[in-house]
PDB file of N, CA and C in Angstrom:
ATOM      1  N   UNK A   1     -15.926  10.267 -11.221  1.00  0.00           N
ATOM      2  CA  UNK A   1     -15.059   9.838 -12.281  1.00  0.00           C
ATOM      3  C   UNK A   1     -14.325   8.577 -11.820  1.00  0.00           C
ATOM      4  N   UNK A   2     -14.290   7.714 -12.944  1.00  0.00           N
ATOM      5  CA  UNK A   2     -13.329   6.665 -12.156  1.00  0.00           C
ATOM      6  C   UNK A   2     -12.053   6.763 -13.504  1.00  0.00           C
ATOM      7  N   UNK A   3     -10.702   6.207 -12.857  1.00  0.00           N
ATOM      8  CA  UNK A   3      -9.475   6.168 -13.877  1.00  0.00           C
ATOM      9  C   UNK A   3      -9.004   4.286 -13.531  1.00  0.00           C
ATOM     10  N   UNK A   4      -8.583   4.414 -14.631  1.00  0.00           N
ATOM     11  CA  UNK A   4      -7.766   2.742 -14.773  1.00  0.00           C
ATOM     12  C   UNK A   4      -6.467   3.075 -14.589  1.00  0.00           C
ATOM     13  N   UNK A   5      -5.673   2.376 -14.097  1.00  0.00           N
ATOM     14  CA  UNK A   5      -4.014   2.254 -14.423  1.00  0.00           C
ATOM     15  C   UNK A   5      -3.442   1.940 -14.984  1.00  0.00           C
ATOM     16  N   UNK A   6      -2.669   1.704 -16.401  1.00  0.00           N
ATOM     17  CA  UNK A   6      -1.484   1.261 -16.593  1.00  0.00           C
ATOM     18  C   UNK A   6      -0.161   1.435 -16.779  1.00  0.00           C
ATOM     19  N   UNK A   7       0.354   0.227 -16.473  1.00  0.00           N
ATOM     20  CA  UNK A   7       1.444   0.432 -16.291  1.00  0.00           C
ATOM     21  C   UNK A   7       2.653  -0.160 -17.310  1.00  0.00           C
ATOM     22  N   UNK A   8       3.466   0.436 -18.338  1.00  0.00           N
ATOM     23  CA  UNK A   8       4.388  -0.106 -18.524  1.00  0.00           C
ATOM     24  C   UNK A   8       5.313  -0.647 -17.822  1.00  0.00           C
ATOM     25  N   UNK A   9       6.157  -1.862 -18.090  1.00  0.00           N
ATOM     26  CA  UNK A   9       6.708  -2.482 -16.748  1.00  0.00           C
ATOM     27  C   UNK A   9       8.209  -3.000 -17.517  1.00  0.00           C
ATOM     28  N   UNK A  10       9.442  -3.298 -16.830  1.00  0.00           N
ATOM     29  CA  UNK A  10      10.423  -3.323 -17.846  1.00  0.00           C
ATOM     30  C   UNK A  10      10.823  -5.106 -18.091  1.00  0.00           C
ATOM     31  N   UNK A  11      11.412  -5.394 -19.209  1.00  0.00           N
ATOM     32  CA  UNK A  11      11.469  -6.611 -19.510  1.00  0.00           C
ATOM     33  C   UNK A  11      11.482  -7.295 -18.315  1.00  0.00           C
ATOM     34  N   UNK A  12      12.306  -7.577 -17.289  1.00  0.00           N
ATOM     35  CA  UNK A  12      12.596  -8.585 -16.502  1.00  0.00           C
ATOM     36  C   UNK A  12      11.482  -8.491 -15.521  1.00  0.00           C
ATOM     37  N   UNK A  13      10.549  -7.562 -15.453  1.00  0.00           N
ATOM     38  CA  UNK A  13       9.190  -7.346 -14.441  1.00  0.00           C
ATOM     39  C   UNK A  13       8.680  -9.023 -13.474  1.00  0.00           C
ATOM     40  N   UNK A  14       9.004 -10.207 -14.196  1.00  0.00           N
ATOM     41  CA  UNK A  14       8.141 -11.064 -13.707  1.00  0.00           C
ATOM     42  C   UNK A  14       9.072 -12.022 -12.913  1.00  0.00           C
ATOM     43  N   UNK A  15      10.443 -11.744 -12.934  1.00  0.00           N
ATOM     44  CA  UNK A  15      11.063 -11.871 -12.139  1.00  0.00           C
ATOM     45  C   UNK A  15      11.602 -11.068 -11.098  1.00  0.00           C
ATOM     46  N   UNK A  16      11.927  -9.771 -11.337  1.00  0.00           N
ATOM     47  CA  UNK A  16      11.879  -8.741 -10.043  1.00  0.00           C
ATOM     48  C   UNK A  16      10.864  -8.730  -9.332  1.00  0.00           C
ATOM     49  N   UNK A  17       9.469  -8.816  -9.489  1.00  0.00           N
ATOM     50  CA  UNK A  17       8.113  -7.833  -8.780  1.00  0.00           C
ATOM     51  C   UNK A  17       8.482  -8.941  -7.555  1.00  0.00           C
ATOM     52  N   UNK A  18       8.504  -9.784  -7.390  1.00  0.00           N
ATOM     53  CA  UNK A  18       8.536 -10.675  -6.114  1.00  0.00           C
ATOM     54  C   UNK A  18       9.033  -9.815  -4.969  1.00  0.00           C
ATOM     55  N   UNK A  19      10.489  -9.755  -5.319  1.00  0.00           N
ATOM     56  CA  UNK A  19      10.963  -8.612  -3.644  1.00  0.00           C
ATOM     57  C   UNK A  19       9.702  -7.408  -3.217  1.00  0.00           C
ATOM     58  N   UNK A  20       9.002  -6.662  -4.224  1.00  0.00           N
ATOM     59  CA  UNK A  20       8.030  -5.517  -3.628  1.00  0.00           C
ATOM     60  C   UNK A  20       6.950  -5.854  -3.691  1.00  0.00           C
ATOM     61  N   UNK A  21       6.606  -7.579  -3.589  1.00  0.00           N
ATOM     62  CA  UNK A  21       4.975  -7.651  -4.045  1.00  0.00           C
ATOM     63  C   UNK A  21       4.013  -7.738  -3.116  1.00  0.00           C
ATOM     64  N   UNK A  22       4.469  -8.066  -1.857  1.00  0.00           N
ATOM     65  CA  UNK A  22       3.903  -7.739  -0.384  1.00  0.00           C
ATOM     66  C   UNK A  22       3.228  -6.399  -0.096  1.00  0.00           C
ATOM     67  N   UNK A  23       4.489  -5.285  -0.225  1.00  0.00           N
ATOM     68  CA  UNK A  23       4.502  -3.793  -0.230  1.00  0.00           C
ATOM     69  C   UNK A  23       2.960  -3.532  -1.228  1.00  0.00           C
ATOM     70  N   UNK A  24       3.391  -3.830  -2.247  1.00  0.00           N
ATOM     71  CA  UNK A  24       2.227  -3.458  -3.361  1.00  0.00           C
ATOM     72  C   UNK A  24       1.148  -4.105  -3.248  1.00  0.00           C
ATOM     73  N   UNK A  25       1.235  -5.265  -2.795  1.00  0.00           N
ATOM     74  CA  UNK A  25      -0.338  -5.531  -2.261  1.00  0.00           C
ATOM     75  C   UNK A  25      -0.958  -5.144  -1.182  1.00  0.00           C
ATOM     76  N   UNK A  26       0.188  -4.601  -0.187  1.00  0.00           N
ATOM     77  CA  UNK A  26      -0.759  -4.034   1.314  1.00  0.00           C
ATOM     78  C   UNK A  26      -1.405  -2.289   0.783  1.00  0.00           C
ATOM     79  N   UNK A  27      -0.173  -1.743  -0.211  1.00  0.00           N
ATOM     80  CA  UNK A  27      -1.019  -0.606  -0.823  1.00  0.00           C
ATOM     81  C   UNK A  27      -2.229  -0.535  -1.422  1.00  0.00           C
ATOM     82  N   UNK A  28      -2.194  -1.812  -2.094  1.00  0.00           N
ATOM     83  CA  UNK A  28      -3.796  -2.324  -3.142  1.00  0.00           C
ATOM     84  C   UNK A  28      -4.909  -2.433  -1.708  1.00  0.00           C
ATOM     85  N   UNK A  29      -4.556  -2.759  -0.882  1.00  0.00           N
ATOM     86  CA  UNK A  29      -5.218  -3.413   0.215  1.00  0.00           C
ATOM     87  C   UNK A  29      -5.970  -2.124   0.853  1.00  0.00           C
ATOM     88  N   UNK A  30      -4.956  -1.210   1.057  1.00  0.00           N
ATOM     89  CA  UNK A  30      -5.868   0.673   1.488  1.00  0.00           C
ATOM     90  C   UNK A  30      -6.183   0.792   0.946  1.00  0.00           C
ATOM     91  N   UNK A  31      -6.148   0.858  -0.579  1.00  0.00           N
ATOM     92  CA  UNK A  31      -7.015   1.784  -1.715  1.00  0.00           C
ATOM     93  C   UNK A  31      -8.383   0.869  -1.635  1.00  0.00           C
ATOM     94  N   UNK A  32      -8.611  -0.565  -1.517  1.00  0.00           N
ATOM     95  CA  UNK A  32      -9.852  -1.187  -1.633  1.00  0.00           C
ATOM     96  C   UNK A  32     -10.543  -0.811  -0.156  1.00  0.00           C
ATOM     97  N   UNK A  33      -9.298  -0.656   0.807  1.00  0.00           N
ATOM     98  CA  UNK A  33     -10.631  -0.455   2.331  1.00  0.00           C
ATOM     99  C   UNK A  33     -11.096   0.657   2.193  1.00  0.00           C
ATOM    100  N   UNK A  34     -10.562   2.195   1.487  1.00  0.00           N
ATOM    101  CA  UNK A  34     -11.236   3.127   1.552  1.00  0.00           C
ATOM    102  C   UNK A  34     -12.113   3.278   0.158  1.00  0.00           C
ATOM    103  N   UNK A  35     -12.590   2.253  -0.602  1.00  0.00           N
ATOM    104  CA  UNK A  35     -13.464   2.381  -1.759  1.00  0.00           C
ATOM    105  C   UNK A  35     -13.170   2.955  -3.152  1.00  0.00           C
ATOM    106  N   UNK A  36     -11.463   3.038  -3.004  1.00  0.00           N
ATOM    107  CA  UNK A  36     -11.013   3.748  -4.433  1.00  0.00           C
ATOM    108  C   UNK A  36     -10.336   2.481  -5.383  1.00  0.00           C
ATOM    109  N   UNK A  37     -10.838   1.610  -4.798  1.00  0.00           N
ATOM    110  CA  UNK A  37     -10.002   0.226  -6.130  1.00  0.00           C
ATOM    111  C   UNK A  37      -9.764   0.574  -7.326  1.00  0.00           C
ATOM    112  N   UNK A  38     -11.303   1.208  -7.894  1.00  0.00           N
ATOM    113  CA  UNK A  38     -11.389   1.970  -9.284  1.00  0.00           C
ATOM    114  C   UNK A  38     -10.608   2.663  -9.543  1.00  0.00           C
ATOM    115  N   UNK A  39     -10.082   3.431  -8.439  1.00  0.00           N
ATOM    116  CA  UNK A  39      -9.779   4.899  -8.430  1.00  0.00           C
ATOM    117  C   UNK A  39     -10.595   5.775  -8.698  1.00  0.00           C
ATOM    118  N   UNK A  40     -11.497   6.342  -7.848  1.00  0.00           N
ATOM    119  CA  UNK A  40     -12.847   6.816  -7.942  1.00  0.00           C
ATOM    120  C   UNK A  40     -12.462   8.301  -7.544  1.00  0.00           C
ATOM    121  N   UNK A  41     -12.439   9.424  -8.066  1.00  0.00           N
ATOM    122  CA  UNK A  41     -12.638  10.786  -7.822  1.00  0.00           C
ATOM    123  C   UNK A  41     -12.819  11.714  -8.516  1.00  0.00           C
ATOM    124  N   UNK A  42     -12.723  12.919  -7.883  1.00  0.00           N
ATOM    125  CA  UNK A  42     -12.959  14.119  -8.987  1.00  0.00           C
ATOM    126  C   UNK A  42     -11.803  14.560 -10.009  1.00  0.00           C
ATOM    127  N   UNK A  43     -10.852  13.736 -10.126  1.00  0.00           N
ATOM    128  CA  UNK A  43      -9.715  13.733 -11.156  1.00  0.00           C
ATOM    129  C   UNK A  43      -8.543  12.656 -10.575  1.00  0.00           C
ATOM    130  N   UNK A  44      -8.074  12.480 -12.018  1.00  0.00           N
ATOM    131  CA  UNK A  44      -6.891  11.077 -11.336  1.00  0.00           C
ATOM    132  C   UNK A  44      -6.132  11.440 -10.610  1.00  0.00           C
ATOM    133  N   UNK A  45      -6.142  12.167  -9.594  1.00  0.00           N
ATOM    134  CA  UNK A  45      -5.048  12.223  -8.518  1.00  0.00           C
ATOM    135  C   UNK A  45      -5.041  10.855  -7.639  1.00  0.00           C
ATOM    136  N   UNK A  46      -6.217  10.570  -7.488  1.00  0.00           N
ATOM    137  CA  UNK A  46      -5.797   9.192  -6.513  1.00  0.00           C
ATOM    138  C   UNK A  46      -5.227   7.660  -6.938  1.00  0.00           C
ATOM    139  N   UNK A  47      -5.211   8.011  -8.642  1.00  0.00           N
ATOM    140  CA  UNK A  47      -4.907   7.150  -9.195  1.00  0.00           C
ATOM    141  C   UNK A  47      -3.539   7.066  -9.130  1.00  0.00           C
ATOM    142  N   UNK A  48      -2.923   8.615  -9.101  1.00  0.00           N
ATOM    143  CA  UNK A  48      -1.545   9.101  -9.449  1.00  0.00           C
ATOM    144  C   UNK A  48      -1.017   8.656  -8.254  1.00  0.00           C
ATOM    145  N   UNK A  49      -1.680   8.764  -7.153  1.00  0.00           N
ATOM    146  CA  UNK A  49      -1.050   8.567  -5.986  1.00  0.00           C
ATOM    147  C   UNK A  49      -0.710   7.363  -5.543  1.00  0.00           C
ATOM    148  N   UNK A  50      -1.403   6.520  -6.189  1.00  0.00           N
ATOM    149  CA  UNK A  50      -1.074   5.129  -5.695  1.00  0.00           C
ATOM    150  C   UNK A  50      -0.006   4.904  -7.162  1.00  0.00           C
ATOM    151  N   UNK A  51       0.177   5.135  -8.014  1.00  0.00           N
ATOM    152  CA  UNK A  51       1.239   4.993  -8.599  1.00  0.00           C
ATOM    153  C   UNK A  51       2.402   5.731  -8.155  1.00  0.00           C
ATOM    154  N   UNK A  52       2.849   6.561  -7.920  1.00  0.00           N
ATOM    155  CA  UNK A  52       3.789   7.007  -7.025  1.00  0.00           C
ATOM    156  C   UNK A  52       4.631   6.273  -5.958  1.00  0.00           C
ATOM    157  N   UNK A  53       3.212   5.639  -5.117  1.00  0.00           N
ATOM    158  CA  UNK A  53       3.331   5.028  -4.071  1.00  0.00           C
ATOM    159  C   UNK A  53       3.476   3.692  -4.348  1.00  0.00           C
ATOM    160  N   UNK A  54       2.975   2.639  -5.422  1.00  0.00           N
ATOM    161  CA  UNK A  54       3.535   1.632  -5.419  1.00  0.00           C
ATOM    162  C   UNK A  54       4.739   1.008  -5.319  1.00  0.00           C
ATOM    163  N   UNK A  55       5.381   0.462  -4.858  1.00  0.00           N
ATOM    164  CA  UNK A  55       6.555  -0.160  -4.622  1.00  0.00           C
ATOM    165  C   UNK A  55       7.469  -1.066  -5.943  1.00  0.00           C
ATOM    166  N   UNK A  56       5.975  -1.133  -7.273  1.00  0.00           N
ATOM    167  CA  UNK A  56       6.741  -1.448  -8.787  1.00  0.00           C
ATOM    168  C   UNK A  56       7.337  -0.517  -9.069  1.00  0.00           C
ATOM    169  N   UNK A  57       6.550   0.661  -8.958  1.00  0.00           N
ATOM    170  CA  UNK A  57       7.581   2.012  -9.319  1.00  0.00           C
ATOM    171  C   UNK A  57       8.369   2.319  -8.817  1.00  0.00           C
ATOM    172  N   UNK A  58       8.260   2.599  -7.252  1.00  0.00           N
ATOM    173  CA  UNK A  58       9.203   2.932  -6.560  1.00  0.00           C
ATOM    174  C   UNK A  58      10.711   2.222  -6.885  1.00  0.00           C
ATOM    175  N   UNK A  59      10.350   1.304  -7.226  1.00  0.00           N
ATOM    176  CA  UNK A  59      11.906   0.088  -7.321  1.00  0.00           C
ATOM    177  C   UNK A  59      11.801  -0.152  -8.603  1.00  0.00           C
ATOM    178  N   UNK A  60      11.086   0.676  -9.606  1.00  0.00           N
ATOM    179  CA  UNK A  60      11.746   0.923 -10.937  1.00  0.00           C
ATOM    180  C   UNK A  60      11.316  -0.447 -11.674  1.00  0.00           C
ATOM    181  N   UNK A  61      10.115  -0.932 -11.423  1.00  0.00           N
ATOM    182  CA  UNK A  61       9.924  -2.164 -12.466  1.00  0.00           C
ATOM    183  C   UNK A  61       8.846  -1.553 -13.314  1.00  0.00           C
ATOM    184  N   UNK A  62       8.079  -0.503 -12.813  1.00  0.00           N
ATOM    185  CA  UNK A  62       7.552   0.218 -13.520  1.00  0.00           C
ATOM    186  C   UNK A  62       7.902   1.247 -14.306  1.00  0.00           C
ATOM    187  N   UNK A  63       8.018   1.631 -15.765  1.00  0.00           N
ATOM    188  CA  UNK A  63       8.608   2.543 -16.807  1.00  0.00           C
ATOM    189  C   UNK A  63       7.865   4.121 -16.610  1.00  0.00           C
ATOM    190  N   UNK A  64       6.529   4.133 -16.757  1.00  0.00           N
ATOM    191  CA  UNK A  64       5.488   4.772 -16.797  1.00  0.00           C
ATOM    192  C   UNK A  64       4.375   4.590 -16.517  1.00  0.00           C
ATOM    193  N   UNK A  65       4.350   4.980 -15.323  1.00  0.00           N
ATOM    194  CA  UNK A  65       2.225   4.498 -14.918  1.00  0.00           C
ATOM    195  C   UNK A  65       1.639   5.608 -15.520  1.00  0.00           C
ATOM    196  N   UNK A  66      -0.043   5.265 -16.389  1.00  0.00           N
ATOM    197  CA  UNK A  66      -0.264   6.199 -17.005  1.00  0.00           C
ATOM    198  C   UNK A  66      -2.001   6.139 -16.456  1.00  0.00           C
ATOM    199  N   UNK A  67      -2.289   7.251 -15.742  1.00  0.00           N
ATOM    200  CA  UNK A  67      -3.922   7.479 -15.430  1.00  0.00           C
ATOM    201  C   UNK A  67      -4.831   7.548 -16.640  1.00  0.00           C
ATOM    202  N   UNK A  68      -5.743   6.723 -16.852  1.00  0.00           N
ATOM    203  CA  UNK A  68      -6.685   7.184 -17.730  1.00  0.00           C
ATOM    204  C   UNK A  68      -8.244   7.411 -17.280  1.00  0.00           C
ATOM    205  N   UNK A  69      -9.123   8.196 -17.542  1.00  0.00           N
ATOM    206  CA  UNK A  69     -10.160   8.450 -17.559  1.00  0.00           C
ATOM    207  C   UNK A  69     -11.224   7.896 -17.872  1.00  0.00           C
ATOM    208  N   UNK A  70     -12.025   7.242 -17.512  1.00  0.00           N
ATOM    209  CA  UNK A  70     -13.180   6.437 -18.107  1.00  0.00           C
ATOM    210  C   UNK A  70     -14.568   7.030 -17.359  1.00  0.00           C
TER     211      UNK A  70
END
């Protein structure tokens, strides 16, 4: 199964993401060395997990990350 991400993000998003965008790209950076870019598994948990773990969310520029199924 693979899932997409999105993410609602809050008005000022394109001026905050700068302070966590390092963070969130070294996370993007594991998910591509271990082959889940897609988010590739037997249910969106790994999708969930890197939303959790992103550093947009974490610091609240993200509203709602939402896993979808494709």
């Amino acid at each position: 199964m693979h899932c997409l991400l999105f993410y609602d993000v809050v008005a000022d998003f394109a001026d905050r993401r700068k302070a966590p965008r390092a963070d969130h790209l070294a996370l993007a950076h594991q998910v591509v060395d271990r082959g889940e870019l897609l988010f590739r598994g037997d249910s969106p948990a790994i999708a969930e997990a890197f939303a959790n773990a992103d550093p947009h969310v974490t610091n609240g520029l993200v509203t709602r990350p939402l896993p979808v199924r494709r």
